[in-house]
Protein backbone atom coordinates (compact mmCIF):
# COMPACT_ATOMS: atom_id res chain seq x y z
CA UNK A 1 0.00 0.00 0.00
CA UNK A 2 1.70 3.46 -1.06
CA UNK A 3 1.97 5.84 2.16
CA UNK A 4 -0.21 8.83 1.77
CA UNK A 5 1.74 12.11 1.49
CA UNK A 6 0.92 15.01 4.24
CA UNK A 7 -0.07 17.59 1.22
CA UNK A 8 -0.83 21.21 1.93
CA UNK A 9 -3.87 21.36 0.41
CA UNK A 10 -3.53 25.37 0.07
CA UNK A 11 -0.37 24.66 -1.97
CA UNK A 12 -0.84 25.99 -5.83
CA UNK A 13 -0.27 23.06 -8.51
CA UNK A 14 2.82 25.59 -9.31
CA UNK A 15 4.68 25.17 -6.28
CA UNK A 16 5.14 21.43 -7.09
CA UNK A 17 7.42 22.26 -9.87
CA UNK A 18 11.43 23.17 -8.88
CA UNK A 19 11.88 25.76 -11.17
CA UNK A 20 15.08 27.43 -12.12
CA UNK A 21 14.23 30.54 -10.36
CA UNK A 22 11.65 30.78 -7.59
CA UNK A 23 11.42 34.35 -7.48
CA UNK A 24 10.35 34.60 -10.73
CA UNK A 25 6.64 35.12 -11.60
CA UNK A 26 5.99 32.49 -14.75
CA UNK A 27 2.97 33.31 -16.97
CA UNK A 28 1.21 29.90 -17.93
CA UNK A 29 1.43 29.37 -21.87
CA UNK A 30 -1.01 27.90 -23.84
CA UNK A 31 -0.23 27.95 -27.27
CA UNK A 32 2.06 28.92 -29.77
CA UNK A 33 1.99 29.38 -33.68
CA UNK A 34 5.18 30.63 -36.07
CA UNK A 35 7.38 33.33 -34.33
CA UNK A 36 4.38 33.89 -31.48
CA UNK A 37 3.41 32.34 -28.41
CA UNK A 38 0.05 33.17 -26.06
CA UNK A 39 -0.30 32.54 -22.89
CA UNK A 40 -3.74 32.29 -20.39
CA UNK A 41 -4.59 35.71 -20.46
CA UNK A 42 -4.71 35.81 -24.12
CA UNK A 43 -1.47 37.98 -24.78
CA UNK A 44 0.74 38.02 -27.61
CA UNK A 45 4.45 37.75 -27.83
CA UNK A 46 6.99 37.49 -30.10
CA UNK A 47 9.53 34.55 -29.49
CA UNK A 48 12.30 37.00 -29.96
CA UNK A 49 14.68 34.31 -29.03
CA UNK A 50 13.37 31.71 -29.54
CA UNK A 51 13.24 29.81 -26.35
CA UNK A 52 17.08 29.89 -25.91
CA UNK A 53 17.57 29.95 -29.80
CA UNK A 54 16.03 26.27 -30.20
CA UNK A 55 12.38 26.94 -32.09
CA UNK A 56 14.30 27.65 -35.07
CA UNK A 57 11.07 27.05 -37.26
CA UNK A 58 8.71 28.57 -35.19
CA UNK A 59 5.88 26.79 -33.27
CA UNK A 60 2.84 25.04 -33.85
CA UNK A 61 4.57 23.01 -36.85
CA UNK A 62 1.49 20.84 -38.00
CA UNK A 63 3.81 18.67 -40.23
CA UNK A 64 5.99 17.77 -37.40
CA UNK A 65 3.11 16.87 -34.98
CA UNK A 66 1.39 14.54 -38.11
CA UNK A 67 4.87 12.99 -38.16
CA UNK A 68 5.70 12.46 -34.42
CA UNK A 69 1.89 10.83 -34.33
CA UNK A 70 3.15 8.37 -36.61
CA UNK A 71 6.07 7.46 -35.41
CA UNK A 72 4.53 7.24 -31.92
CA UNK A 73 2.32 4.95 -32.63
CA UNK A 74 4.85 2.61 -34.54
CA UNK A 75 7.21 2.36 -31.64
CA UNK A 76 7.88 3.63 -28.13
CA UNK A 77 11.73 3.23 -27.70
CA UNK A 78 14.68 1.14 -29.08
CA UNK A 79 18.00 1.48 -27.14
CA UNK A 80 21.33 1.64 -29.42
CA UNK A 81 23.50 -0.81 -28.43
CA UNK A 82 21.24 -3.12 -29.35
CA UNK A 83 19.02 -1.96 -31.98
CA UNK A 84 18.69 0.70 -35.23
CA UNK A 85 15.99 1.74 -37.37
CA UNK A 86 15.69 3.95 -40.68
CA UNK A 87 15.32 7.43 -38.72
CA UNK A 88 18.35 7.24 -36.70
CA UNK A 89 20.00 6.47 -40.09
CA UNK A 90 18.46 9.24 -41.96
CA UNK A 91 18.87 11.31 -39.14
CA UNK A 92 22.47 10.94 -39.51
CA UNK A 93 22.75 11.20 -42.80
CA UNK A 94 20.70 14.29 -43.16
CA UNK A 95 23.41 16.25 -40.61
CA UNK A 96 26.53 14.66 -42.37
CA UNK A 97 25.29 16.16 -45.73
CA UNK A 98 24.94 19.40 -43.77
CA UNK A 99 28.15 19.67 -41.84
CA UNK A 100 31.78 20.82 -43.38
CA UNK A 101 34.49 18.31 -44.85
CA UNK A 102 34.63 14.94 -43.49
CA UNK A 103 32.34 15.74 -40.63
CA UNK A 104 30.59 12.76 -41.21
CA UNK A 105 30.02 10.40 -37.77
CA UNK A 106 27.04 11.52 -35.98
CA UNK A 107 26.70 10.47 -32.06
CA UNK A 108 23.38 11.49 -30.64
CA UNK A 109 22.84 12.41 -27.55
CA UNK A 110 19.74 15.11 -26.00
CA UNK A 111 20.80 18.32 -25.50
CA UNK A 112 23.65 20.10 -25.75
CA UNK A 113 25.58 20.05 -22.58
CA UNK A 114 25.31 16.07 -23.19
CA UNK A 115 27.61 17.07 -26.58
CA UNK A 116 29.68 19.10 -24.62
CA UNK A 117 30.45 15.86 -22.21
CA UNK A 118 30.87 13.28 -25.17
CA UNK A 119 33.23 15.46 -27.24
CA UNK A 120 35.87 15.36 -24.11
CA UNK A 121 35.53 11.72 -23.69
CA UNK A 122 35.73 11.46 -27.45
CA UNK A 123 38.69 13.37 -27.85
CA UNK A 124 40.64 11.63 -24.49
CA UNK A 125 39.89 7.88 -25.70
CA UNK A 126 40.75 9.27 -29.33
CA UNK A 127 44.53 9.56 -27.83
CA UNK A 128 44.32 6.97 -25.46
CA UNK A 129 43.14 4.38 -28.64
CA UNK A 130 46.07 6.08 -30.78
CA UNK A 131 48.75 6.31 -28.23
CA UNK A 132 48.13 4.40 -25.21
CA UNK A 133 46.90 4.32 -21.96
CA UNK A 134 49.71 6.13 -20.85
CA UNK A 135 49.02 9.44 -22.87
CA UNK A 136 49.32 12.41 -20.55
CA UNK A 137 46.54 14.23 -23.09
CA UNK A 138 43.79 15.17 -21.40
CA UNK A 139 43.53 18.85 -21.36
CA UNK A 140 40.91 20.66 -22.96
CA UNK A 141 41.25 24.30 -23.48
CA UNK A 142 38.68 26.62 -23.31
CA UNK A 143 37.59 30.57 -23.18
CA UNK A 144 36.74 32.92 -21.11
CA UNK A 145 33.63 34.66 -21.91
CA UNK A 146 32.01 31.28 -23.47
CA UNK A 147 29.45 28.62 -22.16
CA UNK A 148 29.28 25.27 -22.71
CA UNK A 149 27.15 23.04 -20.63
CA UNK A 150 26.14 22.49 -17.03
CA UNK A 151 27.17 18.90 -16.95
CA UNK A 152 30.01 19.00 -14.79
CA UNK A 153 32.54 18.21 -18.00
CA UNK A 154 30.94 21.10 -19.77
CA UNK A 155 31.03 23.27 -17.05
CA UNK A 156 34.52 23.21 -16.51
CA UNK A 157 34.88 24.18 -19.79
CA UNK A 158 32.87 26.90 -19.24
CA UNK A 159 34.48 30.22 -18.93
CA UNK A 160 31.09 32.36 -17.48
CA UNK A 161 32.52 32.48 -13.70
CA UNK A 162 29.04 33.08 -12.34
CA UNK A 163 27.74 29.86 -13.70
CA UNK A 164 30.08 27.28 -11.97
CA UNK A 165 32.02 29.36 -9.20
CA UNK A 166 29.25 27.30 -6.66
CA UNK A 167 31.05 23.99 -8.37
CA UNK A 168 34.08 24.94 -8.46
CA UNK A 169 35.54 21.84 -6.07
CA UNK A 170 34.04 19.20 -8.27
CA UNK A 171 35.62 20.76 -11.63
CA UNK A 172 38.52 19.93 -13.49
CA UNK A 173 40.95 22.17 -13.78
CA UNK A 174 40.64 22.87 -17.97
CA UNK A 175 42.84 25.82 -18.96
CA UNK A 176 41.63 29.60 -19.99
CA UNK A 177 42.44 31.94 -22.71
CA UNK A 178 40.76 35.33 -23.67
CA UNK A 179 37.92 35.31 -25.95
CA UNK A 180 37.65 37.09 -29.41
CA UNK A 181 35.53 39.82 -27.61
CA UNK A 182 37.12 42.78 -29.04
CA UNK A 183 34.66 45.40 -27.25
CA UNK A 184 36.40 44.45 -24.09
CA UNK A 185 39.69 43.37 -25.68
CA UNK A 186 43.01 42.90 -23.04
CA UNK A 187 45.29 43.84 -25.64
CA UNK A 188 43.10 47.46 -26.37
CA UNK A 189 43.53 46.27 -29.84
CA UNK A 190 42.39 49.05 -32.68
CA UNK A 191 40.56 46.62 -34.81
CA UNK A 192 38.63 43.36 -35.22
CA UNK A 193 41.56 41.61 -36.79
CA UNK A 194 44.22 42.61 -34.40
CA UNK A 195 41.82 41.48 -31.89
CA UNK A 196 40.90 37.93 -33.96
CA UNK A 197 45.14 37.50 -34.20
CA UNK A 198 46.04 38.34 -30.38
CA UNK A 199 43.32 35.98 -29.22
CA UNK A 200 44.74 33.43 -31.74
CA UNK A 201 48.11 34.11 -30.47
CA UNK A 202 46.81 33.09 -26.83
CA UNK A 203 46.03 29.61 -27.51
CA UNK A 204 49.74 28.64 -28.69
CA UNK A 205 50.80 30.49 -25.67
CA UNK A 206 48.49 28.59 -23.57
CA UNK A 207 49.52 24.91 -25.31
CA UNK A 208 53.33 25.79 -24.14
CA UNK A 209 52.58 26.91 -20.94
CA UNK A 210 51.09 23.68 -20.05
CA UNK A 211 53.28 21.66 -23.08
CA UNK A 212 51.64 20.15 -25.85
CA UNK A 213 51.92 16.69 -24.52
CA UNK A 214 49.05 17.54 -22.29
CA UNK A 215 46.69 19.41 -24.24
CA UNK A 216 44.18 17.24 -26.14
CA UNK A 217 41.48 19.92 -27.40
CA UNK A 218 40.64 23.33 -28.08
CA UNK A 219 36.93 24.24 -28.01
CA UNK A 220 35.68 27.42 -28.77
CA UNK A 221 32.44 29.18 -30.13
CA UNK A 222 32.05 30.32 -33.92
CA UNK A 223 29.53 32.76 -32.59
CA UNK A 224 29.36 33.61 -29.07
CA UNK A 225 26.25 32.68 -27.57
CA UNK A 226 24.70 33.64 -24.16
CA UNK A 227 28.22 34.27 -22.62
CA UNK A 228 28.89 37.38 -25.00
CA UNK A 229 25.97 37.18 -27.58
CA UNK A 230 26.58 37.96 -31.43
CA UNK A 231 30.40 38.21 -30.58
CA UNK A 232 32.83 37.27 -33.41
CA UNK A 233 36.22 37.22 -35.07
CA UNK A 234 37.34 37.59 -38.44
CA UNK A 235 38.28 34.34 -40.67
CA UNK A 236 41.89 35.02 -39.53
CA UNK A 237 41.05 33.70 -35.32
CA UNK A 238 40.18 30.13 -37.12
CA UNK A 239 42.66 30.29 -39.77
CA UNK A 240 45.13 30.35 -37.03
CA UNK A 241 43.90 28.61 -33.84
CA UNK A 242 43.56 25.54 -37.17
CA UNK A 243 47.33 25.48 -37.91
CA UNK A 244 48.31 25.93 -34.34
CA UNK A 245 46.14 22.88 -33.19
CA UNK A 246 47.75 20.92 -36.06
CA UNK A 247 51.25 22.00 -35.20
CA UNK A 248 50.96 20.85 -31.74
CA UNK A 249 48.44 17.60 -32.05
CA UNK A 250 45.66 19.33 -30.88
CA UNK A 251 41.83 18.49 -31.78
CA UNK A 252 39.83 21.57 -32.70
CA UNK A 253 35.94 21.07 -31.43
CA UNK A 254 33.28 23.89 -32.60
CA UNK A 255 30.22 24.47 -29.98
CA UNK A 256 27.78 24.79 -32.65
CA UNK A 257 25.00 24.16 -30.01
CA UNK A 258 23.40 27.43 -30.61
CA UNK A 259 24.92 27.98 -33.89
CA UNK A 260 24.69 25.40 -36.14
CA UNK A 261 21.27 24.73 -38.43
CA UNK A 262 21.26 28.09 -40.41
CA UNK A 263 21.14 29.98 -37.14
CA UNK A 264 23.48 32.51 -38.13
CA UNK A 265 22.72 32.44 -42.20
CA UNK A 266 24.91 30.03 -42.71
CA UNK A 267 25.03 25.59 -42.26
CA UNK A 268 27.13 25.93 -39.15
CA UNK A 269 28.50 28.95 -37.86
CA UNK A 270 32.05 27.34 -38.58
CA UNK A 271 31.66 27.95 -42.14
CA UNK A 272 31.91 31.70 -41.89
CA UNK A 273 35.24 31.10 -41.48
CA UNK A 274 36.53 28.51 -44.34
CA UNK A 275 38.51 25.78 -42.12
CA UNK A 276 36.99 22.55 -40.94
CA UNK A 277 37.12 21.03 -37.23
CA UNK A 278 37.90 17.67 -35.66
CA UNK A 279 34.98 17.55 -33.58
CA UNK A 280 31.20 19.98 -34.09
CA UNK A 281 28.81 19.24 -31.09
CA UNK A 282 25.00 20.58 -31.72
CA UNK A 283 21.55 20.56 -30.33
CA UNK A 284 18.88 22.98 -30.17
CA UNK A 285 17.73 24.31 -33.22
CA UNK A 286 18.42 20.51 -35.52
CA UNK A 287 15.11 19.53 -33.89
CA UNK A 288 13.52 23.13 -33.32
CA UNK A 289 11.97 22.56 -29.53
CA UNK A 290 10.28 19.41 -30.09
CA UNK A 291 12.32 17.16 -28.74
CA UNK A 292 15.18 17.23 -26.58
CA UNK A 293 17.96 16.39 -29.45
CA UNK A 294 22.18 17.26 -29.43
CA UNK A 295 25.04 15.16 -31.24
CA UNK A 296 28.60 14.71 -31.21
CA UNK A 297 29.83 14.86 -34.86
CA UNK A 298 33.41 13.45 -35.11
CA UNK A 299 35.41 13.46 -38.58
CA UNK A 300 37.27 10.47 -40.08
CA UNK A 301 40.13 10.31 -38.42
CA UNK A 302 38.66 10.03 -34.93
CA UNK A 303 36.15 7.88 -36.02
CA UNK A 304 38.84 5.57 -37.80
CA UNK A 305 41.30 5.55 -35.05
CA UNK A 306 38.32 4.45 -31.92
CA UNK A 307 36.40 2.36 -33.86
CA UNK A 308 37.71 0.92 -37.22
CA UNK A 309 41.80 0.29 -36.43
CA UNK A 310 41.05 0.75 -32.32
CA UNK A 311 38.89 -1.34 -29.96
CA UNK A 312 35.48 -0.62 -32.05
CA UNK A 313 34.11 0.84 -29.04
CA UNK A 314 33.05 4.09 -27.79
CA UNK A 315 33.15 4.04 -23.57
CA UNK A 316 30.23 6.27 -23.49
CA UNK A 317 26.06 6.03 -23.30
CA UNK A 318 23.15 7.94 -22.58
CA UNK A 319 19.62 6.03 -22.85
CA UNK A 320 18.03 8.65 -25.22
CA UNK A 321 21.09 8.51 -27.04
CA UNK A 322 19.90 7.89 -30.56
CA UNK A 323 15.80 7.77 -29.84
CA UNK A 324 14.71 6.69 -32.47
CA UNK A 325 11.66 9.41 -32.09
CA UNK A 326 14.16 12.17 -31.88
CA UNK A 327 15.90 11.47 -34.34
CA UNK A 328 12.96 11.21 -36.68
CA UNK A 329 12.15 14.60 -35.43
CA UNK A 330 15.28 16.15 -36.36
CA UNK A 331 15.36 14.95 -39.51
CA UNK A 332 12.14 16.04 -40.24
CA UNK A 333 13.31 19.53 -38.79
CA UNK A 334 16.31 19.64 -41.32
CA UNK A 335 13.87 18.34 -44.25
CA UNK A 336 12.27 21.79 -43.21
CA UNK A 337 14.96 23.78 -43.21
CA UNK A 338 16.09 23.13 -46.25
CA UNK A 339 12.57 23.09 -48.25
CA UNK A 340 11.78 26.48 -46.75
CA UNK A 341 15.58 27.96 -47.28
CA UNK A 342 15.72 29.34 -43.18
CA UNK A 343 19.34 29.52 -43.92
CA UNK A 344 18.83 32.08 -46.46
CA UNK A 345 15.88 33.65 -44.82
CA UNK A 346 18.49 34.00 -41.68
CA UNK A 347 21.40 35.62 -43.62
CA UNK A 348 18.71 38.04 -45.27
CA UNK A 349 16.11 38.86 -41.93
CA UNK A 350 20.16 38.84 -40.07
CA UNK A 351 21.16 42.01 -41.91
CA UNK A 352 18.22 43.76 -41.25
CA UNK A 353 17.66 43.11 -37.99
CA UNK A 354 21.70 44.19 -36.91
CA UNK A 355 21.36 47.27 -39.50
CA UNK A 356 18.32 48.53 -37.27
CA UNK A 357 19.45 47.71 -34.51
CA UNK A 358 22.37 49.50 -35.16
CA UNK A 359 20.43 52.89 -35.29
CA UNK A 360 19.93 52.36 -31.53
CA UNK A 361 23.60 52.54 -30.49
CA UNK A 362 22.68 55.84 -29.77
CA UNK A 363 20.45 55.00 -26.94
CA UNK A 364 22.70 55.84 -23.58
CA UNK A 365 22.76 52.60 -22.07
CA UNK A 366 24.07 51.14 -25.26
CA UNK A 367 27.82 49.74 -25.99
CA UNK A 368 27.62 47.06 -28.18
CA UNK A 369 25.48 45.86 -30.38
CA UNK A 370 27.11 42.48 -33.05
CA UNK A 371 26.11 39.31 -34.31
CA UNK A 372 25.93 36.93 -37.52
CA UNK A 373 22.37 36.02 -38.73
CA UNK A 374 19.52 35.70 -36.19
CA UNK A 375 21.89 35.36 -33.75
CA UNK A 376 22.44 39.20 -32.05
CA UNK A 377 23.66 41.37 -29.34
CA UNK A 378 23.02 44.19 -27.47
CA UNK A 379 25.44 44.69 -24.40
CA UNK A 380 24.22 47.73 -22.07
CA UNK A 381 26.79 49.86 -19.92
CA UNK A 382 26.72 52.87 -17.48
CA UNK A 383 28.80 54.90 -19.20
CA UNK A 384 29.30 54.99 -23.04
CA UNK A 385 33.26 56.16 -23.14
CA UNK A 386 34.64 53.93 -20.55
CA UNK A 387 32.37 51.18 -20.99
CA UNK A 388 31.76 50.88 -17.56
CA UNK A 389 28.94 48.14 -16.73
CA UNK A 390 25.83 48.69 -14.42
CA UNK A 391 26.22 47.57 -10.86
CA UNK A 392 24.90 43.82 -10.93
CA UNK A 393 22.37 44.27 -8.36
CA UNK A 394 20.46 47.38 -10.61
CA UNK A 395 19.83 43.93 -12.90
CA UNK A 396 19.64 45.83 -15.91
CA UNK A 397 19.18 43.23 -18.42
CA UNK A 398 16.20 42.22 -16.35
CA UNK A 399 14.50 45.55 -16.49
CA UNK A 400 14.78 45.00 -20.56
CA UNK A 401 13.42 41.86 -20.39
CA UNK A 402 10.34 42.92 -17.88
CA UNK A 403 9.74 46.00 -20.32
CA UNK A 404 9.92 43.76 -23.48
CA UNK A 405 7.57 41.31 -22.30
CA UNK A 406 4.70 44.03 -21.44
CA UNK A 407 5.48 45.17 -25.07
CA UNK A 408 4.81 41.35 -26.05
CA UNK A 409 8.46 40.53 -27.01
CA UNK A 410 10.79 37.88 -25.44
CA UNK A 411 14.06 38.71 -25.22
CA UNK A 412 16.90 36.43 -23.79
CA UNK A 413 18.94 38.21 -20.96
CA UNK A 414 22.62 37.78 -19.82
CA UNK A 415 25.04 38.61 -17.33
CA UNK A 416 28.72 38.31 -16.65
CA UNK A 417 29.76 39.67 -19.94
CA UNK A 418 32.72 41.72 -18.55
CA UNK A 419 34.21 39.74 -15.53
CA UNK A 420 31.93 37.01 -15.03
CA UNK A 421 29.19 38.93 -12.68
CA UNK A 422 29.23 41.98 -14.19
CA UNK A 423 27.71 43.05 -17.51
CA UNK A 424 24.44 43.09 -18.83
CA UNK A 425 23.48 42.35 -22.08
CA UNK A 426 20.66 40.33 -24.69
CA UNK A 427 20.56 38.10 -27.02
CA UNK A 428 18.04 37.95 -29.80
CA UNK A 429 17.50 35.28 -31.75
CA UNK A 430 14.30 34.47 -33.25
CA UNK A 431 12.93 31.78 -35.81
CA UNK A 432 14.44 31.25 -38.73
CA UNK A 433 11.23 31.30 -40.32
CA UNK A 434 10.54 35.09 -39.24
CA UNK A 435 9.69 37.68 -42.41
CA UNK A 436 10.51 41.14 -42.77
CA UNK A 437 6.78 42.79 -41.48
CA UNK A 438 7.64 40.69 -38.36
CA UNK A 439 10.88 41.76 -37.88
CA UNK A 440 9.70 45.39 -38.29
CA UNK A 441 7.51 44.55 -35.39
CA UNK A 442 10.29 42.80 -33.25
CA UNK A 443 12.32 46.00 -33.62
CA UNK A 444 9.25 48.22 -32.63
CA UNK A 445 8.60 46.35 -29.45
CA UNK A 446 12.46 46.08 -28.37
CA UNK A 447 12.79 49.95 -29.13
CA UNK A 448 9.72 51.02 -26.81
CA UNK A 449 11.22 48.35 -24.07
CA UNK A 450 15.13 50.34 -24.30
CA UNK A 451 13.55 53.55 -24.37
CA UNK A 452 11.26 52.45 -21.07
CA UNK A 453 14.21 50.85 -19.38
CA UNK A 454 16.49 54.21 -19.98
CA UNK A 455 13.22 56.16 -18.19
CA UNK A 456 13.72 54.03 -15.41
CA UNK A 457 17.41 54.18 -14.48
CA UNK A 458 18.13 57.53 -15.63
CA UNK A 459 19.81 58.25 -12.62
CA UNK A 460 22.39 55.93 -13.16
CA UNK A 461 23.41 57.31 -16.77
């Protein structure tokens, strides 16, 4: 007989939910269709990023619900060490024919910080398969300024102090360089490139400081997500960081988890840049929000080296690794993405949306304002010449968001921009399936929420 639980009967059907943040008030959503979503009270908003830059084509999809039905109701679950069917296969083959060079191994996993984790354990068995269990390479290096999971691998990668300084004792200790981030560059660099080389610069400084026979990886972001959103080098940062990791035996992994799928108007965010990685992990927007969906993509050589001349096995597993459902999803998800040419409509509805956004910068809590595609930033600061942030507890990015959401426009806010607590800034990032009246709109709404936000901490600026 189950024991009968001592319920408060006064307790709201909310308050059985651990959310992420208690203090925050959470309108119930009912519905959502293309770039909007309504919720209880019958308001509108526009998914201005949407989610966390997942619903890449929009909500509501009634192709992808027809197709989940029947898949549903042809099988519940297969586990993959055991078993395959055709849409983990096409899943597969539908990212391989999307990613750069000989990209071409897909591991699935469900999410991106699940990515994160596999790409370090595939890059230390790569070594230990090709050298020997007595490889000292282990090292991953990292950025500041960059996010890349909360699993405790991917945290430690992380370079967003904020995030993990509560976990600090149960990280590894993965090496730091600066990040590409040439509004708050170290080196007060003049320009963009001198900014791309100097960061490029860091990482073969970094591999001798800790000497290349300990460094297994570099990871980095083509296009800074929450950490630093819309923040970006020129070609030359890749260019270089490419031959230094193949001077010194080092794998090259691309966090293309908010990136990759057309996000920023092009396949991946790597292929701004013209070189090709070992390793590109993914998630979010290759199944849009509707299912939980990330992979590991590995290129030939690691591939070869575990699993054709090593032991044939991967040490790794997740049970949702390679759903069969999921993966159906996500290929359905691609299927759309290319029929409907998002990446295009990104590149295009991209430009527009960072050209007016530009015509804000003269707005007096502005500093920054960059991105690639639908993937943009705005960082806000006290004081325009010395780029001095807003004390953290004035939660400026907050305010934003609270004023964009009465204007019926969700915004994604950030801290820890400048030194890891401090600095406020947004990213927006909304479908790639968003057209130019809506984008007019978007912009509307976030310029009535700025101008609200500068009313109400006017004595600060």
């Amino acid at each position: 007989m189950m024991n009968e639980k001592n319920n408060n009967p006064n307790l709201a059907p909310s308050n059985y939910v651990f959310y992420r943040n208690q203090k925050w008030n959470y309108p119930k959503i009912t519905h959502g269709s293309g770039i909007y979503i309504f919720d209880e009270d019958g308001k509108t908003y526009i998914d201005g990023c949407s989610g966390s830059a997942v619903a890449n084509i929009g909500h509501g999809n009634k192709e992808i619900a027809h197709y989940a039905k029947e898949h549903i109701e042809k099988i519940a679950f297969t586990h993959l060490s055991r078993w395959t069917m055709d849409s983990i296969e096409k899943c597969a083959e539908k990212v391989a024919a999307w990613t750069p060079g000989d990209l071409n191994h897909v591991y699935f996993v469900s999410g991106g910080s699940e990515a994160s984790e596999t790409a370090i354990k595939m890059v230390r068995q790569y070594f230990v398969e090709r050298d020997g269990k007595s490889t000292s390479k282990w090292k991953i290096i990292s950025k500041w300024n960059s996010f890349h999971g909360n699993t405790l691998g991917s945290l430690a990668m992380t370079g967003i102090t904020g995030r993990k300084k509560m976990f600090d004792p149960l990280l590894l200790n993965f090496p730091k360089i600066p990040q590409f981030y040439h509004y708050r560059n170290p080196w007060r660099a003049d320009s963009l490139e001198d900014t791309s080389i100097r960061a490029a610069e860091a990482l073969e400084d970094e591999i001798l400081r800790w000497g290349p026979e300990n460094i297994a990886g570099f990871i980095s972001e083509p296009v800074v997500g929450s950490a630093a959103p819309g923040v970006h080098p020129t070609p030359t940062y890749f260019k270089i960081c490419r031959e230094i990791c193949d001077k010194y035996d080092v794998l090259m992994i691309i966090d293309e988890v908010m990136t990759g799928f057309g996000r920023t108007g092009k396949n991946f965010g790597i292929d701004h840049y013209d070189i090709v990685p070992d390793i590109i992990i993914t998630g979010k927007g290759m199944s849009a929000g509707y299912t939980p969906m990330g992979t590991t993509i590995a290129n030939e050589k690691i591939f070869n080296t575990i699993m054709i001349n090593g032991s044939g096995q991967f040490v790794h597993g997740h049970t949702f690794a390679g759903n069969p459902l999921s993966c159906g999803i996500s290929s359905k998800v691609i299927e759309i993405l290319e029929r409907e040419e998002c990446t295009k409509n990104a590149e295009i509805q991209g430009d527009y949306l960072l050209e007016k956004l530009k015509e804000l910068h003269d707005l007096p809590i502005i500093g920054d304002i960059r991105g690639k595609g639908l993937l943009c930033g705005i960082e806000f600061v006290q004081d325009k010449i010395t780029r001095k942030p807003f004390p953290a507890e004035l939660k400026v990015s907050m305010k934003v968001t609270c004023n964009a959401l009465k204007e019926g426009l969700v915004v994604y806010p950030g801290t820890g921009s400048v030194n890891g607590i401090l600095g406020d800034h947004i990213l927006i990032a909304p479908p790639l399936t968003i057209n130019h009246e809506e984008m007019s709109s978007l912009i509307e709404k976030l310029t009535k929420a700025l101008d609200k936000t500068c009313s109400q901490i006017k004595n600060y600026i």
